[in-house]
C-alpha atoms as a PDB file:
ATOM      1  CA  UNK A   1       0.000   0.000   0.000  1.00  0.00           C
ATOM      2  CA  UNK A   2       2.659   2.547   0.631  1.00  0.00           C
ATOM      3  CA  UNK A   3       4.386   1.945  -2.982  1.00  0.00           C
ATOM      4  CA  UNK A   4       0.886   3.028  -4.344  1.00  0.00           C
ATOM      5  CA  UNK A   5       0.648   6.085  -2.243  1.00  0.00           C
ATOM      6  CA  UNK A   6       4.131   6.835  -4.036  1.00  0.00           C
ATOM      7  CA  UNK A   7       2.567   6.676  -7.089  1.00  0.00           C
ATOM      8  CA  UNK A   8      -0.988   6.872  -6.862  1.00  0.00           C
ATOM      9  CA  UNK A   9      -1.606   7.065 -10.511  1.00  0.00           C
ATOM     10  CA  UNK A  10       0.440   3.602 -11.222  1.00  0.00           C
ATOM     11  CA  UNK A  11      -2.241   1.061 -12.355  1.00  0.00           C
ATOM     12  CA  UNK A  12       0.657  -1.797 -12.076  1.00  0.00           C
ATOM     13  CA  UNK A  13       0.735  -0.816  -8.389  1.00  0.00           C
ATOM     14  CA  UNK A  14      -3.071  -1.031  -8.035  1.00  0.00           C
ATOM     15  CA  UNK A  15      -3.179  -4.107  -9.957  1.00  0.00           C
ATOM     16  CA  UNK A  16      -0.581  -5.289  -7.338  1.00  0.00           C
ATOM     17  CA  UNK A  17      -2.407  -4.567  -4.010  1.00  0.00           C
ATOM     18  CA  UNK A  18      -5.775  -5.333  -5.432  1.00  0.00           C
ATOM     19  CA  UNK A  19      -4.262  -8.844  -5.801  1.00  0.00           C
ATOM     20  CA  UNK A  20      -2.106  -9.074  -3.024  1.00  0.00           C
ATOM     21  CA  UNK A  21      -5.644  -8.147  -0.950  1.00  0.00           C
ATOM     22  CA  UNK A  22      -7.699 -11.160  -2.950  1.00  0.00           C
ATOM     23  CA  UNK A  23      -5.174 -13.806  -2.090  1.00  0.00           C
ATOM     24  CA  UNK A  24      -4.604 -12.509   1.772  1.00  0.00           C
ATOM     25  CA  UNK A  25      -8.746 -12.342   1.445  1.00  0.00           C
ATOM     26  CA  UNK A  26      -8.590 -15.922  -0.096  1.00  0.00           C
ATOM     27  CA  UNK A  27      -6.611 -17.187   2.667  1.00  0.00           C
ATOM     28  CA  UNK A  28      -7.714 -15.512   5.574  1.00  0.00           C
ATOM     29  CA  UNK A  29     -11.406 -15.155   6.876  1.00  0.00           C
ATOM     30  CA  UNK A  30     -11.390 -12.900   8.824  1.00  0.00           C
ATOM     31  CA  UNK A  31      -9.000 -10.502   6.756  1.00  0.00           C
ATOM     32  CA  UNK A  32     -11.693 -11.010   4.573  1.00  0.00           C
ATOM     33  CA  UNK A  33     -14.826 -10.242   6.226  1.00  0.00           C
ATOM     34  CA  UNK A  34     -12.648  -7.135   7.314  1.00  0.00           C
ATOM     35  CA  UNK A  35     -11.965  -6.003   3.845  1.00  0.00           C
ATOM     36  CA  UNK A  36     -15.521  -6.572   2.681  1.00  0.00           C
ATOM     37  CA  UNK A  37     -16.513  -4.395   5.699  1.00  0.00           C
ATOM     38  CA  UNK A  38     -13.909  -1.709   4.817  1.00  0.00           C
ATOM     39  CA  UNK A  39     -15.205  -2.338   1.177  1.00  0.00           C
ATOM     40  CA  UNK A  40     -18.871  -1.230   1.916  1.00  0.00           C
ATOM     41  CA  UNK A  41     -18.069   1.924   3.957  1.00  0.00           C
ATOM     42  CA  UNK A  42     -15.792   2.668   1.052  1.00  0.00           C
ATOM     43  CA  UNK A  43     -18.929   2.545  -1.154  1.00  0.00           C
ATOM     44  CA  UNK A  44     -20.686   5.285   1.091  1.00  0.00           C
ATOM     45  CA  UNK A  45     -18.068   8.007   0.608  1.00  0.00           C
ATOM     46  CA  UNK A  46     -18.008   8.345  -2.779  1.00  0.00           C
ATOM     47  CA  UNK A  47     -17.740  11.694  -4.903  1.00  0.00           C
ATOM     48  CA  UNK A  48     -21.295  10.422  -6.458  1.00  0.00           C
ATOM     49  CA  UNK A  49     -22.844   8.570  -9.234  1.00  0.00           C
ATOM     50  CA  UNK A  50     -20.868  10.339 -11.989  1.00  0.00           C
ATOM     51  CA  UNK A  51     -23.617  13.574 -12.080  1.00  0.00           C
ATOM     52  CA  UNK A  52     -21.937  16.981 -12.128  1.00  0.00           C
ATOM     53  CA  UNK A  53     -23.451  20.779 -11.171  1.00  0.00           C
ATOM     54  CA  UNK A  54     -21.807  23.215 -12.978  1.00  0.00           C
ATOM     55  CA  UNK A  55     -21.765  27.337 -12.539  1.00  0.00           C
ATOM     56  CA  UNK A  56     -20.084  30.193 -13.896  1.00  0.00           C
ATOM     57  CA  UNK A  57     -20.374  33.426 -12.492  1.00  0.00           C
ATOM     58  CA  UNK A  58     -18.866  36.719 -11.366  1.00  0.00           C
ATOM     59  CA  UNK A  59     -17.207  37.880 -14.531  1.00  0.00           C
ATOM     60  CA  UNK A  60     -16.420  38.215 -18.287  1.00  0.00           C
ATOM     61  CA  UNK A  61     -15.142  35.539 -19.671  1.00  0.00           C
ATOM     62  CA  UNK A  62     -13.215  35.290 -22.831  1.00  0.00           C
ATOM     63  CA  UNK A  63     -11.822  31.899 -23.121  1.00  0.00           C
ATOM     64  CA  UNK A  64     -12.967  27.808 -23.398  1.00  0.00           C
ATOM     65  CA  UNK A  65     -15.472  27.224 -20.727  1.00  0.00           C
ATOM     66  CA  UNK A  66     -15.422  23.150 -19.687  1.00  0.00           C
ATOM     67  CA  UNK A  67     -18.106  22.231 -18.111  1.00  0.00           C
ATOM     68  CA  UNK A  68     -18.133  18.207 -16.868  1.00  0.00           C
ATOM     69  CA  UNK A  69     -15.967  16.234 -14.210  1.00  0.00           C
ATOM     70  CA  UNK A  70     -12.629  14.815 -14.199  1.00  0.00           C
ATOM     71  CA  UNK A  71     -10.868  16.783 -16.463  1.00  0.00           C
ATOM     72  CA  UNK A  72      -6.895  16.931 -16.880  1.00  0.00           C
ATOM     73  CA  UNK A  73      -4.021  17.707 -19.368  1.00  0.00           C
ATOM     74  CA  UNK A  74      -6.511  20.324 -21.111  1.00  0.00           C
ATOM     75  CA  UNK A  75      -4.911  22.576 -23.758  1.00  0.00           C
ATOM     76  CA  UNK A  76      -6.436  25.080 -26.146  1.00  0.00           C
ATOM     77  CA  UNK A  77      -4.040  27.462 -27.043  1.00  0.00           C
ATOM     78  CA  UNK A  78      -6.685  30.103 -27.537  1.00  0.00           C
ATOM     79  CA  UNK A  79      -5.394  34.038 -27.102  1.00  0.00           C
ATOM     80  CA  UNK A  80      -7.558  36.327 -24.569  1.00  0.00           C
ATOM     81  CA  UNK A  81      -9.988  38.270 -27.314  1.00  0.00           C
ATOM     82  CA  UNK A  82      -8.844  41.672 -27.420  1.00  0.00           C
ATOM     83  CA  UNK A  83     -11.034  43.924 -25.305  1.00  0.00           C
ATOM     84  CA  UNK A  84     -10.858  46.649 -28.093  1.00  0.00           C
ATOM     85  CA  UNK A  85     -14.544  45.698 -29.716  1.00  0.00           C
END
């Protein structure tokens, strides 16, 4: 777990723990009933189903507006229009 916390972004790291957790869960019953308890509080806390409320306010704005969830790595390469007009 602390390599992934390293490098939470690594899916070869998740992929590791998520396996090293089935086979401890495998062989272990009560590490199992533990992690299928952590499991369903995990379920509770979650950002939500997806759904997004977007708002934008206080200004002029003169540029790409994105309007969604989980954007990164965004580029548009769009100059400020002039404020001459």
């Amino acid at each position: 777990m602390v390599r992934l916390g390293q490098a939470p972004g690594d899916a070869s790291r998740a992929q590791a723990l998520s396996t090293a957790l089935a086979v401890r869960a495998a062989m272990d019953e009560d590490f199992h009933a533990l992690l299928r308890q952590w499991y369903e509080g995990a379920k509770l806390v979650r950002t939500g189903d997806g759904g997004t409320h977007n708002t934008v306010t206080g200004g002029t704005f003169s540029g790409p507006v994105l309007q969604g969830r989980d954007f990164s790595g965004n580029s548009f390469g769009v100059p400020p229009a002039s404020s001459d007009s």
